[in-house]
Protein backbone atom coordinates (compact mmCIF):
# COMPACT_ATOMS: atom_id res chain seq x y z
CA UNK A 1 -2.74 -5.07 24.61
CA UNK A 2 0.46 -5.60 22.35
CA UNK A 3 -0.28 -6.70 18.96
CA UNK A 4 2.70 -9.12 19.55
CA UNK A 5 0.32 -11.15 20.98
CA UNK A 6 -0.76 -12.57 17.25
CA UNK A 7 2.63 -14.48 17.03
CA UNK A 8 2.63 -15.67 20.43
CA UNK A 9 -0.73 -17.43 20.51
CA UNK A 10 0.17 -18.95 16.87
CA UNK A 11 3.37 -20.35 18.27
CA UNK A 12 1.95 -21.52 21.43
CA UNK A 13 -1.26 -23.64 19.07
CA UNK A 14 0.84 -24.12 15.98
CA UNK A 15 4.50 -24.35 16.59
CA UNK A 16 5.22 -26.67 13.77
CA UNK A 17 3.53 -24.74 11.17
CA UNK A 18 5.52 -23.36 8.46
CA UNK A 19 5.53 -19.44 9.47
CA UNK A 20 8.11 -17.70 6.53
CA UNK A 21 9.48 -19.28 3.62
CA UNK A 22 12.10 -18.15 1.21
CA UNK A 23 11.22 -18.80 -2.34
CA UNK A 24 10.21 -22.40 -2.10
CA UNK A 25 12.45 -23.55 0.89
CA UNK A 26 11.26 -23.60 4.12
CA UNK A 27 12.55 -20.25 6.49
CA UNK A 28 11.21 -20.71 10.21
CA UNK A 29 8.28 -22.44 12.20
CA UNK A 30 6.33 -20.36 14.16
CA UNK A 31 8.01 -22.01 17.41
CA UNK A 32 11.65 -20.51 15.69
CA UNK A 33 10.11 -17.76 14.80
CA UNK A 34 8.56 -16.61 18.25
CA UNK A 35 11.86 -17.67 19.76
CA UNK A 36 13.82 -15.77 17.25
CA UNK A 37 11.60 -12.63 17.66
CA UNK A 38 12.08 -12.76 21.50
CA UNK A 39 15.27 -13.04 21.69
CA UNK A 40 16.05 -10.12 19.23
CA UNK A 41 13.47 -8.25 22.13
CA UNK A 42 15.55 -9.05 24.96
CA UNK A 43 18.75 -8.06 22.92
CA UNK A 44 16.97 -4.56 22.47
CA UNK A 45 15.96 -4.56 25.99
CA UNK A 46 19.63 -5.71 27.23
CA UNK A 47 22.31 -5.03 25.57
CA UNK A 48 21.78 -2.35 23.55
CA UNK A 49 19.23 -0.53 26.33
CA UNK A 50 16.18 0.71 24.32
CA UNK A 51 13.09 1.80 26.65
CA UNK A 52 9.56 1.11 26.04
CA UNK A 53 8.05 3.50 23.93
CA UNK A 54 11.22 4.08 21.74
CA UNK A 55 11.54 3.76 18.34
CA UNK A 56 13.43 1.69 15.87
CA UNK A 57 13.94 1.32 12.11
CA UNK A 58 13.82 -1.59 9.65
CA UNK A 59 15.25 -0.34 6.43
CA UNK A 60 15.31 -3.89 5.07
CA UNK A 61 14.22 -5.21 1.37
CA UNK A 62 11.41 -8.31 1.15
CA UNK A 63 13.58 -10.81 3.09
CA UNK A 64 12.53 -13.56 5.97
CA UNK A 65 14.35 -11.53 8.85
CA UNK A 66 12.26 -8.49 8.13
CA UNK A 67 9.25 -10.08 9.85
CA UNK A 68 11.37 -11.15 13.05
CA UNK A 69 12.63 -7.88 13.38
CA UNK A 70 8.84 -6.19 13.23
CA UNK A 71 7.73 -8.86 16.00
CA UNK A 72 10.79 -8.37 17.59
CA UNK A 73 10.28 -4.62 18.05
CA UNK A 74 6.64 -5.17 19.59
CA UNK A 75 7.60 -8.30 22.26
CA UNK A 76 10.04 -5.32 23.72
CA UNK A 77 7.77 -2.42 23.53
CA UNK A 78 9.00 -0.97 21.19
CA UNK A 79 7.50 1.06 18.34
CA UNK A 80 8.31 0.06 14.78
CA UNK A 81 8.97 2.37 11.84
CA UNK A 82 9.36 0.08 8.58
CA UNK A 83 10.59 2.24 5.53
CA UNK A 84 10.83 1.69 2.11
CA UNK A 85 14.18 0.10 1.26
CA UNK A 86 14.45 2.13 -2.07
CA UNK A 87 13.89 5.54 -0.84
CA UNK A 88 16.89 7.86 -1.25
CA UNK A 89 19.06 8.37 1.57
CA UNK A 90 17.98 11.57 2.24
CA UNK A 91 15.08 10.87 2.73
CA UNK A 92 16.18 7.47 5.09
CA UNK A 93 17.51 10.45 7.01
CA UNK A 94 14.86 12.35 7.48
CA UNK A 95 12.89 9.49 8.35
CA UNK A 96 15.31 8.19 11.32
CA UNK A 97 15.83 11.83 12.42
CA UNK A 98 11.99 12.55 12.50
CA UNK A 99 10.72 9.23 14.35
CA UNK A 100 13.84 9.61 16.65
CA UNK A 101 14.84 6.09 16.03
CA UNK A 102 17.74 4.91 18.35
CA UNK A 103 18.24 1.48 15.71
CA UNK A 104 17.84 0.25 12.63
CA UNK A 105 17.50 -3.55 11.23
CA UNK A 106 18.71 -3.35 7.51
CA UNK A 107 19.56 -5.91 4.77
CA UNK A 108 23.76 -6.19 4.28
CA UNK A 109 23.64 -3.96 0.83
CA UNK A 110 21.75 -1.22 2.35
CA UNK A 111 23.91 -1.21 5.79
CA UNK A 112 27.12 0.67 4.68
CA UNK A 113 25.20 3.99 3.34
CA UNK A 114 22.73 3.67 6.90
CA UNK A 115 26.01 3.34 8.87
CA UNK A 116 27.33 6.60 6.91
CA UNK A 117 23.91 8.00 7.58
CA UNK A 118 24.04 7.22 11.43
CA UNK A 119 26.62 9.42 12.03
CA UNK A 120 24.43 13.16 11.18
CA UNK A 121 21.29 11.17 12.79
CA UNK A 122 20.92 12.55 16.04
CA UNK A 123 19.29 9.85 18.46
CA UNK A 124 20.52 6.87 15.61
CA UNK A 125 23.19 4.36 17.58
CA UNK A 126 22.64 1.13 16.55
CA UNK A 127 22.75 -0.24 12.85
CA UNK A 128 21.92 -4.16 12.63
CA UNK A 129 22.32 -6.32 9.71
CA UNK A 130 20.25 -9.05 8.77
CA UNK A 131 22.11 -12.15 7.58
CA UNK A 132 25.14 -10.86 10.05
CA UNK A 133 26.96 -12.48 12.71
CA UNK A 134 25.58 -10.35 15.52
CA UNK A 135 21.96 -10.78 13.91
CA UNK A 136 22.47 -14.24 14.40
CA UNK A 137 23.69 -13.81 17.63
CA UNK A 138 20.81 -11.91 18.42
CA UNK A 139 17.84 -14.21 17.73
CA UNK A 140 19.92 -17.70 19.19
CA UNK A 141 20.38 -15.69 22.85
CA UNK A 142 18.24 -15.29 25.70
CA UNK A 143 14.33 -14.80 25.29
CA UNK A 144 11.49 -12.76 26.62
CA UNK A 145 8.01 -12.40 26.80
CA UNK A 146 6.07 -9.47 24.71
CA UNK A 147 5.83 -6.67 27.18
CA UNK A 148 2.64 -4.92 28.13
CA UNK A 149 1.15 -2.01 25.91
CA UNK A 150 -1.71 -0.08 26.75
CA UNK A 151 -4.34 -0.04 23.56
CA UNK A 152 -3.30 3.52 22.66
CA UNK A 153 0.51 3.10 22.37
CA UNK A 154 1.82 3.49 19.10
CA UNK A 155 3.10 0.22 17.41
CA UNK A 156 3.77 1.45 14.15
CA UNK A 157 4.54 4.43 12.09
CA UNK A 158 3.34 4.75 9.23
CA UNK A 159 5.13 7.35 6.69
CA UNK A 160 3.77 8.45 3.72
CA UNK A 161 5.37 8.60 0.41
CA UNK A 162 5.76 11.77 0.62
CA UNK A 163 3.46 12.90 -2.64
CA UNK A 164 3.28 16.78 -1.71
CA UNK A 165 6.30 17.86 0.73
CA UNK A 166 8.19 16.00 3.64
CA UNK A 167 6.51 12.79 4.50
CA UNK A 168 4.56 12.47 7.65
CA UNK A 169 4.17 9.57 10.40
CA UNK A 170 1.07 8.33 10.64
CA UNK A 171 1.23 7.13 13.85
CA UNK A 172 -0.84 3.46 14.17
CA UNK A 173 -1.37 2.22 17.84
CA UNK A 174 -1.95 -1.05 19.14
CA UNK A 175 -6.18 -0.81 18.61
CA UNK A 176 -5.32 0.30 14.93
CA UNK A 177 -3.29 -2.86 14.30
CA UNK A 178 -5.59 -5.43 16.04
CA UNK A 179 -9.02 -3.60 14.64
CA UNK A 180 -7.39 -4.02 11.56
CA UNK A 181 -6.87 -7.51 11.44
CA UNK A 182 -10.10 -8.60 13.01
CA UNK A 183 -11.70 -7.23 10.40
CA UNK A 184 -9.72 -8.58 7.69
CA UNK A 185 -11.41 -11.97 9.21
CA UNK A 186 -14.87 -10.46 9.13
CA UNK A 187 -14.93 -8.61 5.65
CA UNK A 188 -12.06 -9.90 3.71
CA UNK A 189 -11.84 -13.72 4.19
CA UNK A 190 -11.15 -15.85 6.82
CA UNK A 191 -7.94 -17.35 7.00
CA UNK A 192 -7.19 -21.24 8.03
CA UNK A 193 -3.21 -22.47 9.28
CA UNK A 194 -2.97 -24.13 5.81
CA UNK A 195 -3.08 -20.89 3.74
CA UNK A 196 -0.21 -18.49 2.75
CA UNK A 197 0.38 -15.20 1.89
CA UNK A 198 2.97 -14.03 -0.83
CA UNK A 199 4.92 -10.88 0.08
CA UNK A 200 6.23 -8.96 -3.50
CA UNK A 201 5.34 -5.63 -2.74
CA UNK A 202 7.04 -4.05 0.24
CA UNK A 203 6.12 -5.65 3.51
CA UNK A 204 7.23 -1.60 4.82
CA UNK A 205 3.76 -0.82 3.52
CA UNK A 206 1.06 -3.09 2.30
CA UNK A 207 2.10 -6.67 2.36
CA UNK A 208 3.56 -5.75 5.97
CA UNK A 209 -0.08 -5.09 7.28
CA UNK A 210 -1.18 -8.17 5.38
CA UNK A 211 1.43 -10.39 7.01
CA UNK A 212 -0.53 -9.46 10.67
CA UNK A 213 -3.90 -11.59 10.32
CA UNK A 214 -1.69 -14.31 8.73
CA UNK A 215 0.38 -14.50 11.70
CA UNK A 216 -2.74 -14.90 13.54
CA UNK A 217 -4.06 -17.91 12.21
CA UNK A 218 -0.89 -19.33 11.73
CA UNK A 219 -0.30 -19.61 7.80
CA UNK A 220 3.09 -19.12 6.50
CA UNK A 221 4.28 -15.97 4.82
CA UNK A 222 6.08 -16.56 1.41
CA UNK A 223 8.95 -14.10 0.72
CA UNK A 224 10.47 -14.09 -3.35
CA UNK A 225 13.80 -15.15 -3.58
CA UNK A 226 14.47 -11.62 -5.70
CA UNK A 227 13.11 -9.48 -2.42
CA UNK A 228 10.77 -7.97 -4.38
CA UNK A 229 7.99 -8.37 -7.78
CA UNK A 230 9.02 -10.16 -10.90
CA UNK A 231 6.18 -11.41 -12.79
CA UNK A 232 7.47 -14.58 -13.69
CA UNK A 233 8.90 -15.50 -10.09
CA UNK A 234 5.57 -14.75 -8.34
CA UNK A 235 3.58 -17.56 -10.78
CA UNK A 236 6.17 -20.08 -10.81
CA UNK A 237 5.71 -19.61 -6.86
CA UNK A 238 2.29 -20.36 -6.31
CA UNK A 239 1.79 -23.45 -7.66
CA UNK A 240 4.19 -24.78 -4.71
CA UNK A 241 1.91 -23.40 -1.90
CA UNK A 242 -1.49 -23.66 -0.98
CA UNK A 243 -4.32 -20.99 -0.09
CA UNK A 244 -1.93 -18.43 -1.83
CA UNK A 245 -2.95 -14.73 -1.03
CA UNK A 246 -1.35 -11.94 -2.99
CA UNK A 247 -1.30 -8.48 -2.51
CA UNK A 248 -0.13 -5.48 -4.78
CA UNK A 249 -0.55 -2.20 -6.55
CA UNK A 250 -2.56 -2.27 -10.04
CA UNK A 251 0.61 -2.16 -11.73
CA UNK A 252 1.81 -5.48 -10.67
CA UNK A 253 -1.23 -6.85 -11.66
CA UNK A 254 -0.93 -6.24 -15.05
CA UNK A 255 2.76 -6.95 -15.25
CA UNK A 256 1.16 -10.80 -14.40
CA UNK A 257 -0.75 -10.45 -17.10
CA UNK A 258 1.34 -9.21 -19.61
CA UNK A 259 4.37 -11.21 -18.94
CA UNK A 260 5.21 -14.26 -21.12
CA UNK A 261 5.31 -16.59 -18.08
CA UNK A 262 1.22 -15.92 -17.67
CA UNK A 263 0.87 -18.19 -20.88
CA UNK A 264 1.83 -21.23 -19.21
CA UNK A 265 1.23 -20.25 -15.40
CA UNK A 266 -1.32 -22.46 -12.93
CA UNK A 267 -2.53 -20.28 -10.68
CA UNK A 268 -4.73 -23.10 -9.30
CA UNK A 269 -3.77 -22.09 -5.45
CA UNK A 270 -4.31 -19.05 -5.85
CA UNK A 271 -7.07 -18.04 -3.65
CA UNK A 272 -7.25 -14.04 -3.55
CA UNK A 273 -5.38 -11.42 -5.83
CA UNK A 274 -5.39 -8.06 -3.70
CA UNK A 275 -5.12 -4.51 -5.51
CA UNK A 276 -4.76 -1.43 -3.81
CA UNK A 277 -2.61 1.31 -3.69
CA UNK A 278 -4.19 3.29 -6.75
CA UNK A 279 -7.44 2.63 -8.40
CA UNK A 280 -7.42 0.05 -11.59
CA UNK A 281 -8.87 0.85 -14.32
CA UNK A 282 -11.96 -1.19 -15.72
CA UNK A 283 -10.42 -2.80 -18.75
CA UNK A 284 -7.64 -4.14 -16.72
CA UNK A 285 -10.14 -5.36 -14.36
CA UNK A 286 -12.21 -6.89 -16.93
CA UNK A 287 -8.63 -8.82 -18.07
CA UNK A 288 -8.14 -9.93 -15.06
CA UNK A 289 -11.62 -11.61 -14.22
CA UNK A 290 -10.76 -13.92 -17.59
CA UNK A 291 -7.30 -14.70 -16.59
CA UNK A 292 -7.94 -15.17 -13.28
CA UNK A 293 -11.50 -15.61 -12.44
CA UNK A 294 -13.57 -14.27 -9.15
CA UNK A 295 -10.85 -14.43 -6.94
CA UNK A 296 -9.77 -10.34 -7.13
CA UNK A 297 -10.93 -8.16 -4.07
CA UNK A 298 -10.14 -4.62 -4.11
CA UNK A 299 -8.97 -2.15 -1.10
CA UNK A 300 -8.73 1.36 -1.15
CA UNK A 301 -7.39 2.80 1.80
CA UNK A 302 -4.21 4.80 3.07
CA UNK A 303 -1.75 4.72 5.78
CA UNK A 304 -3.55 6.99 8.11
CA UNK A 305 -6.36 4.23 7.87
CA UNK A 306 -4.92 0.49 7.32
CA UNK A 307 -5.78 -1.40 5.79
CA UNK A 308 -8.15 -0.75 4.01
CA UNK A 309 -11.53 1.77 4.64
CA UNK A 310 -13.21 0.22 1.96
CA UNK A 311 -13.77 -2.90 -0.10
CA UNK A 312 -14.98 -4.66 -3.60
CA UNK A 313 -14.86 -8.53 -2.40
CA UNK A 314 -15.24 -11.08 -4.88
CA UNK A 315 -18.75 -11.65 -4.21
CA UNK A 316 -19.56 -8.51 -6.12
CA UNK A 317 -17.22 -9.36 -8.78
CA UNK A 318 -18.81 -12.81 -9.49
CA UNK A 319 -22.69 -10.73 -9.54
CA UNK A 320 -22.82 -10.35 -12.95
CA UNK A 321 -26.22 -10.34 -13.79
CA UNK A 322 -26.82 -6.92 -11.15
CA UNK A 323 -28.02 -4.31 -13.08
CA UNK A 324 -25.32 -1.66 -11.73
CA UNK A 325 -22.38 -4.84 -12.72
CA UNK A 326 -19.84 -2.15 -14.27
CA UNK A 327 -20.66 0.74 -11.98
CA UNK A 328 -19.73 -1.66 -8.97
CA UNK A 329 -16.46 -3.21 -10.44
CA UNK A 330 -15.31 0.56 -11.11
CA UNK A 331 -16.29 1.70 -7.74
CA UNK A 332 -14.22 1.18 -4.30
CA UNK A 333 -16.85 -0.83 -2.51
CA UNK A 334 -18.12 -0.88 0.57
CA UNK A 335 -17.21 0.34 4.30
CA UNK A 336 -15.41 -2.11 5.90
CA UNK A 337 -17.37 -3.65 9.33
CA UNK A 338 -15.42 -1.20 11.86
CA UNK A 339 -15.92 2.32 10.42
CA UNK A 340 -18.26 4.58 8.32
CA UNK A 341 -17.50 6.75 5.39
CA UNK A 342 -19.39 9.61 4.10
CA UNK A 343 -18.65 12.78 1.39
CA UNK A 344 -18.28 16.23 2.44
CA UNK A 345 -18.44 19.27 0.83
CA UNK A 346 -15.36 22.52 1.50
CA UNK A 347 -17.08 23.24 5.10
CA UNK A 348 -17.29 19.35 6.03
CA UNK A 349 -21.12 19.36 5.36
CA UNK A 350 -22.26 15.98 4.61
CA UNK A 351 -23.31 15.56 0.31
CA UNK A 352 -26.10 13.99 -0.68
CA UNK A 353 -26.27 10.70 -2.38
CA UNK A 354 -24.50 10.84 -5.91
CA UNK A 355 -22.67 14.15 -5.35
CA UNK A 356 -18.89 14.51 -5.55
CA UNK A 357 -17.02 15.46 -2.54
CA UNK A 358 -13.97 14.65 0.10
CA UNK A 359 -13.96 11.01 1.79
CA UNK A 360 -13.89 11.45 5.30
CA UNK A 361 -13.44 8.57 7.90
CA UNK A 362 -13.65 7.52 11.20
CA UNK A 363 -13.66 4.28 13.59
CA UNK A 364 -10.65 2.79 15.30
CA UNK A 365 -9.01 1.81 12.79
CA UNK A 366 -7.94 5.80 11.96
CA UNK A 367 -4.51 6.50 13.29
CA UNK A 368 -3.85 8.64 16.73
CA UNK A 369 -2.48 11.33 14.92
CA UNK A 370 0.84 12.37 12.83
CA UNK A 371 4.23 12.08 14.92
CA UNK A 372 5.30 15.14 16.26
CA UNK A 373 3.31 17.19 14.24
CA UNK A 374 -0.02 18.43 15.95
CA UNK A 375 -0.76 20.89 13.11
CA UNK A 376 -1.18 18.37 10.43
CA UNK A 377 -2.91 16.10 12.85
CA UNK A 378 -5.40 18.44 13.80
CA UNK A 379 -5.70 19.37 10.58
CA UNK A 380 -6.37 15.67 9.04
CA UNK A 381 -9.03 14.38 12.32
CA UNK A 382 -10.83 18.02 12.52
CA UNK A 383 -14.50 17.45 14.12
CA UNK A 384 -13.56 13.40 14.71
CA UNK A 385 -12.95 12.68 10.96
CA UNK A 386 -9.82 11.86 8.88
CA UNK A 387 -9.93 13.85 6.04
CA UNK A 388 -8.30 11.65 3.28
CA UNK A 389 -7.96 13.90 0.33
CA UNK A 390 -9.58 11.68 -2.32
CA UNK A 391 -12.28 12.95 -3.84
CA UNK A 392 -15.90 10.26 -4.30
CA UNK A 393 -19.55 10.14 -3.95
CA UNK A 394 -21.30 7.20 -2.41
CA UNK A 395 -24.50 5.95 -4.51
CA UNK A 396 -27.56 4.39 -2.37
CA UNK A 397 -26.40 1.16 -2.13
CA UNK A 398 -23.35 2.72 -0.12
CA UNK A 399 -20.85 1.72 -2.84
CA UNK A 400 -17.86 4.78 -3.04
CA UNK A 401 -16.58 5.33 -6.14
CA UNK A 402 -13.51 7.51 -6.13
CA UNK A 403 -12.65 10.61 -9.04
CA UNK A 404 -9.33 11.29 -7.85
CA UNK A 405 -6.66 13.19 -4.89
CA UNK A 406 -8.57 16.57 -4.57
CA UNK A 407 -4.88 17.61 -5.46
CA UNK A 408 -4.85 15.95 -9.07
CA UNK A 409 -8.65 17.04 -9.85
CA UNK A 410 -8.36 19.38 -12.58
CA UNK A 411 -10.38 23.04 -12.82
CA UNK A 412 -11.07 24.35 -16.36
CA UNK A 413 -13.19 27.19 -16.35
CA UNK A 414 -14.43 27.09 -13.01
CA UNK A 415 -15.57 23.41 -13.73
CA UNK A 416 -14.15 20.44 -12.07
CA UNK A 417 -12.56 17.12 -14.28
CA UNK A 418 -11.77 14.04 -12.72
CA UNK A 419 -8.65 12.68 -15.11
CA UNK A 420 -9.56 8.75 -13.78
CA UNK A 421 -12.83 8.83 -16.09
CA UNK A 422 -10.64 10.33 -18.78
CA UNK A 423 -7.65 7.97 -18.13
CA UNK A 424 -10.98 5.10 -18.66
CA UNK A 425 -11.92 6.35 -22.06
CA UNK A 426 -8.13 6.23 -23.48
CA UNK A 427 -7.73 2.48 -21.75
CA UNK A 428 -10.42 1.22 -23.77
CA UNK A 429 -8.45 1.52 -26.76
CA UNK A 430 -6.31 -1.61 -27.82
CA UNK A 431 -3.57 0.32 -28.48
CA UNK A 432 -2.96 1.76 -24.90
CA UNK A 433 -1.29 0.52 -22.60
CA UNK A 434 -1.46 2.77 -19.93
CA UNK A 435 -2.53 6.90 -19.26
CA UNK A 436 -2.24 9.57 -17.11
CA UNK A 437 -4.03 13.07 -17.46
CA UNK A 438 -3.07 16.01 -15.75
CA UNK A 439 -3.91 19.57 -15.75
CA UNK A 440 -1.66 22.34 -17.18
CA UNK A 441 -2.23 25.83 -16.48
CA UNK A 442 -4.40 28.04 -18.65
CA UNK A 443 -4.38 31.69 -19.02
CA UNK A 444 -7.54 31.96 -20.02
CA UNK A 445 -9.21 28.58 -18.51
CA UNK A 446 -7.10 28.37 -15.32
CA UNK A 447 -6.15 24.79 -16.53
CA UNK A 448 -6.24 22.53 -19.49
CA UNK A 449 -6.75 18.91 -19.85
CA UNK A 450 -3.44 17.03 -21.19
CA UNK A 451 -2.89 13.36 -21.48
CA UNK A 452 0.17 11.10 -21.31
CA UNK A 453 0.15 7.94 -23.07
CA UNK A 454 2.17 4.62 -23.70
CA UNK A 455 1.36 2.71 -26.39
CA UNK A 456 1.56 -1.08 -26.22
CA UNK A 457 4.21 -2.51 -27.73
CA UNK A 458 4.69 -2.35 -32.15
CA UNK A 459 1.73 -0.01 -31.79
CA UNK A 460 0.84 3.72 -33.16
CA UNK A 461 -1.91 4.45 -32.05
CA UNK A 462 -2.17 8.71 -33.39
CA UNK A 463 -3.70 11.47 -31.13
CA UNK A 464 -6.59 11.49 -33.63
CA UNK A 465 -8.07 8.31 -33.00
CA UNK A 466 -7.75 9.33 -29.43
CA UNK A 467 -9.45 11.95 -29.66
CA UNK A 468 -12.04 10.56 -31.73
CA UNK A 469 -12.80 7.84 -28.80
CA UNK A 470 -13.03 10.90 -26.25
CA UNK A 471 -15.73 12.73 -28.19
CA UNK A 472 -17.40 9.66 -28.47
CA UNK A 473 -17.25 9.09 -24.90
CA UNK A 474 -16.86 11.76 -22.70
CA UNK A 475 -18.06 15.95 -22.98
CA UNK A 476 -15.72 17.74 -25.46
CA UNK A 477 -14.68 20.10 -22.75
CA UNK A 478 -12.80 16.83 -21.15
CA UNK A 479 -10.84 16.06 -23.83
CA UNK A 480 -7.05 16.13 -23.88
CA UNK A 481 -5.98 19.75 -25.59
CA UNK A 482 -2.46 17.65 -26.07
CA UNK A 483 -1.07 14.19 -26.33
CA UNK A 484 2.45 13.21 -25.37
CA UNK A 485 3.30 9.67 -26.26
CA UNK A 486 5.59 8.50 -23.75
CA UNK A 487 7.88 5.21 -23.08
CA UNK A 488 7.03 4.85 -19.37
CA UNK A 489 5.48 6.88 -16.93
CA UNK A 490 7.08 8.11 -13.41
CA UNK A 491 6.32 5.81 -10.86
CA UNK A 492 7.12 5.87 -7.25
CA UNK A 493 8.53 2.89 -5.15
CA UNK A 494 5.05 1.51 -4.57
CA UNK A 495 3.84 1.54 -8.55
CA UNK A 496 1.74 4.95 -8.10
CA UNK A 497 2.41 7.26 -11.03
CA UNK A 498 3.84 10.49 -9.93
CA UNK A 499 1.54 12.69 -11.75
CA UNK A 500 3.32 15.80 -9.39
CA UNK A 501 6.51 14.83 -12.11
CA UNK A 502 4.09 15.42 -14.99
CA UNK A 503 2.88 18.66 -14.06
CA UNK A 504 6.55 19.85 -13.32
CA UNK A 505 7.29 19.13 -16.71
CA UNK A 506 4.55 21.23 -18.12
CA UNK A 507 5.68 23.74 -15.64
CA UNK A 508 9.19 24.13 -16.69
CA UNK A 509 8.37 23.74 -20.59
CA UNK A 510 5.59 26.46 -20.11
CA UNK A 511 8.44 28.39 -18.29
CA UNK A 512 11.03 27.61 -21.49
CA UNK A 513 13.13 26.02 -18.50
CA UNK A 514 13.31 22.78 -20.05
């Protein structure tokens, strides 16, 4: 079983169809790309000597030869470690160094530091650029066929952003990858050779995964000219293909939304707006359903489980005459076909319906296991669950709504505060345009509730009336002790905010180190 098989089978029944465009030209057809991916195999095979079972990089921005590279790694055996192209080259290093990657594909303004890099990486030999002669080279020589993987092998790893310490490699085999995309077809939406998919966020994380049942039925992958998001580039875009899937973090969403080009965008063709990645609050939901109408569906997931463990599909969007409407469109939906969910309490004991808890998962689309780390792994699948960190309940309809990472729930007096249903209350004023609530430490209460806040844009909105809306929303032991009115908020490269950053901050002023 190699999940190179996908792009094979669509060449072999669709070989004219467009497979990867750039901006609005036309890239490759899957007969090119198959060819292309092939021969890049054989090259790794060949001439630069790679074994089955090794690893190799793709540092790469959004850009058409990131895709041929992936498919390229799996036709040789090969096991693929995509990373984020806007990580810090320290942390490039420690990723190359850790998956013991003997290559790396990488886009021509990123290849000069990765060469520099390659030198203090220990197993690193090979540094290829995309859009380079020998790239080009590369996918016009001799071809092969994808080479046979067991179902176990790992395909794919999976690092994580690295939140709380070093990140780790969640290591996704074969079985993860193709579980994963069959049930994309069973829970998500079935995909025909005429639709597309529009890759703005990262195709090292997300979109990447997204890209694997579109391969598989043939549609064509749509890469932005810019390599990455800009609002007004992704709506211009759509109206020029059809069947238009996009996927990205809440943040991007509301960029759409907000941006000037939304006033005069069709978005006609587009068939499904994806958010995952960090939960959205309801009054940006809410926005979106009028701009947009019923076509959002909502993932929550992680790496150690892609892509998704659970799901809000537009069918319960459009039910808005259910009597539990607004607890559904704030929740994180369902279990996906292929695994179960439940809540557990500090000593894994199952929680009954309603209560808060840890998600835990399992069913094959869980990862094997953290690279070369057995200590974390056994930590993360102890007694045949992955232990995800997130803290939810399930109600009886089996909908999970998630509080928060057990890390970011906050403890005030030996009683626990989610900051999402605090973030809610301060959304729902006009004057907001986006909040993050952290704890900072108490000497008395152990913690405190403290909220950071941007205002939209000519507003001034004062900590009073925010305040005011809390106590008329939410216990008074929840409310914010302190405001800070801020111009942005930390994000990291995939639009989460870095509430970690936050609490440093209140660290070091608390310490009079700031």
């Amino acid at each position: 079983m190699n999940i190179a098989a996908l792009l094979a089978k669509a060449a072999l029944s669709f070989p004219e169809r467009p497979a990867i465009a750039s901006g609005v030209e036309p890239w490759s057809d899957y007969a090119n790309f198959h060819h292309a991916s092939g021969a890049i195999a054989h090259a790794l095979k060949g001439r630069y000597g790679l074994k089955s079972g090794e690893r190799v990089a793709i540092a790469m921005s959004n850009r058409p030869e990131f895709l041929e590279c992936l498919f390229a790694i799996w036709y040789a055996g090969l096991v693929a470690v995509p990373v984020n192209a806007k990580l810090h080259p320290s942390e490039l290093a420690y990723i190359f160094e850790n998956s013991g990657s003997r290559a790396c594909f990488t886009s021509p303004e990123l290849a000069p530091a990765i060469e520099e890099l390659s030198a203090d990486v220990t197993l690193l030999e090979f540094v290829i650029s995309a859009d380079s002669d020998t790239y080009r080279a590369l996918k016009s020589g001799d071809t092969m066929a994808y080479a046979e993987r067991a179902p176990e092998d790992p395909a794919w790893l999976f690092y994580t952003s690295g939140t709380t310490g070093r990140p780790k490699g969640a290591t996704l085999s074969h079985r993860n990858l193709l579980v994963m995309t069959l049930s994309y077809f069973a829970d998500m939406d079935p995909i025909s050779s005429h639709d597309s998919v529009m890759h703005a966020a990262p195709l090292s994380h997300g979109s990447g995964l997204y890209a694997l049942p579109h391969i598989a039925k043939a549609a064509n992958n749509i890469i932005p000219e810019s390599g990455g998001f800009d609002a007004a580039e992704v709506l211009g875009l759509i109206p020029h293909y059809s069947g238009v899937t996009l996927f990205g973090a809440p943040t991007m969403i509301v960029r759409m939304m907000n941006s000037p080009a939304m006033a005069d965008a069709d978005t006609t063709n587009l068939k499904l707006l994806y958010y995952g990645g960090a939960p959205m609050y309801v009054a940006d939901v809410e926005q979106a359903l009028r701009i947009f109408g019923s076509k959002l569906e909502q993932i929550y997931g992680q790496g150690e489980a892609p892509m998704n463990i659970s799901y809000l599909s537009r069918e319960f969007y459009a039910d808005r005459a259910h009597p539990r409407y607004a607890e559904r469109i704030a929740s994180a939906g369902i279990a996906r076909t292929d695994l179960e969910f439940r809540v557990v309490d500090e000593n894994d004991k199952a929680l009954p319906t309603g209560e808060a808890g840890e998600v835990v998962v399992r069913g094959d689309i869980v990862m094997i296991g953290y690279w070369q780390d057995p200590e974390a792994t056994a930590a993360a699948l102890r007694g045949g669950w992955l232990h995800t960190g997130d803290v939810g309940s399930v109600d009886e309809d089996g909908f999970l709504t998630l509080m928060d990472r057990s890390k970011d729930m906050i403890i005030s007096g030996g009683t626990n505060i989610y900051p999402r249903e605090i973030e809610e209350v301060l959304l729902r004023h006009d004057e907001v345009r986006e909040a993050s609530v952290v704890g900072r430490p108490h000497p008395e209460w152990g913690e405190e509730v403290v909220a950071f806040v941007v205002r939209r844009e000519g507003a001034n909105v004062a900590a009073e009336a925010l305040d005011a809306l809390c106590l008329d929303n939410i216990a008074r032991f929840k409310r914010p002790k302190q405001y800070f009115f801020e111009t942005s908020l930390p994000k990291n490269n995939y639009g989460k905010v870095m509430k970690r950053d936050l609490r440093d901050r209140l660290a070091a002023e608390s310490d009079g180190t700031d």
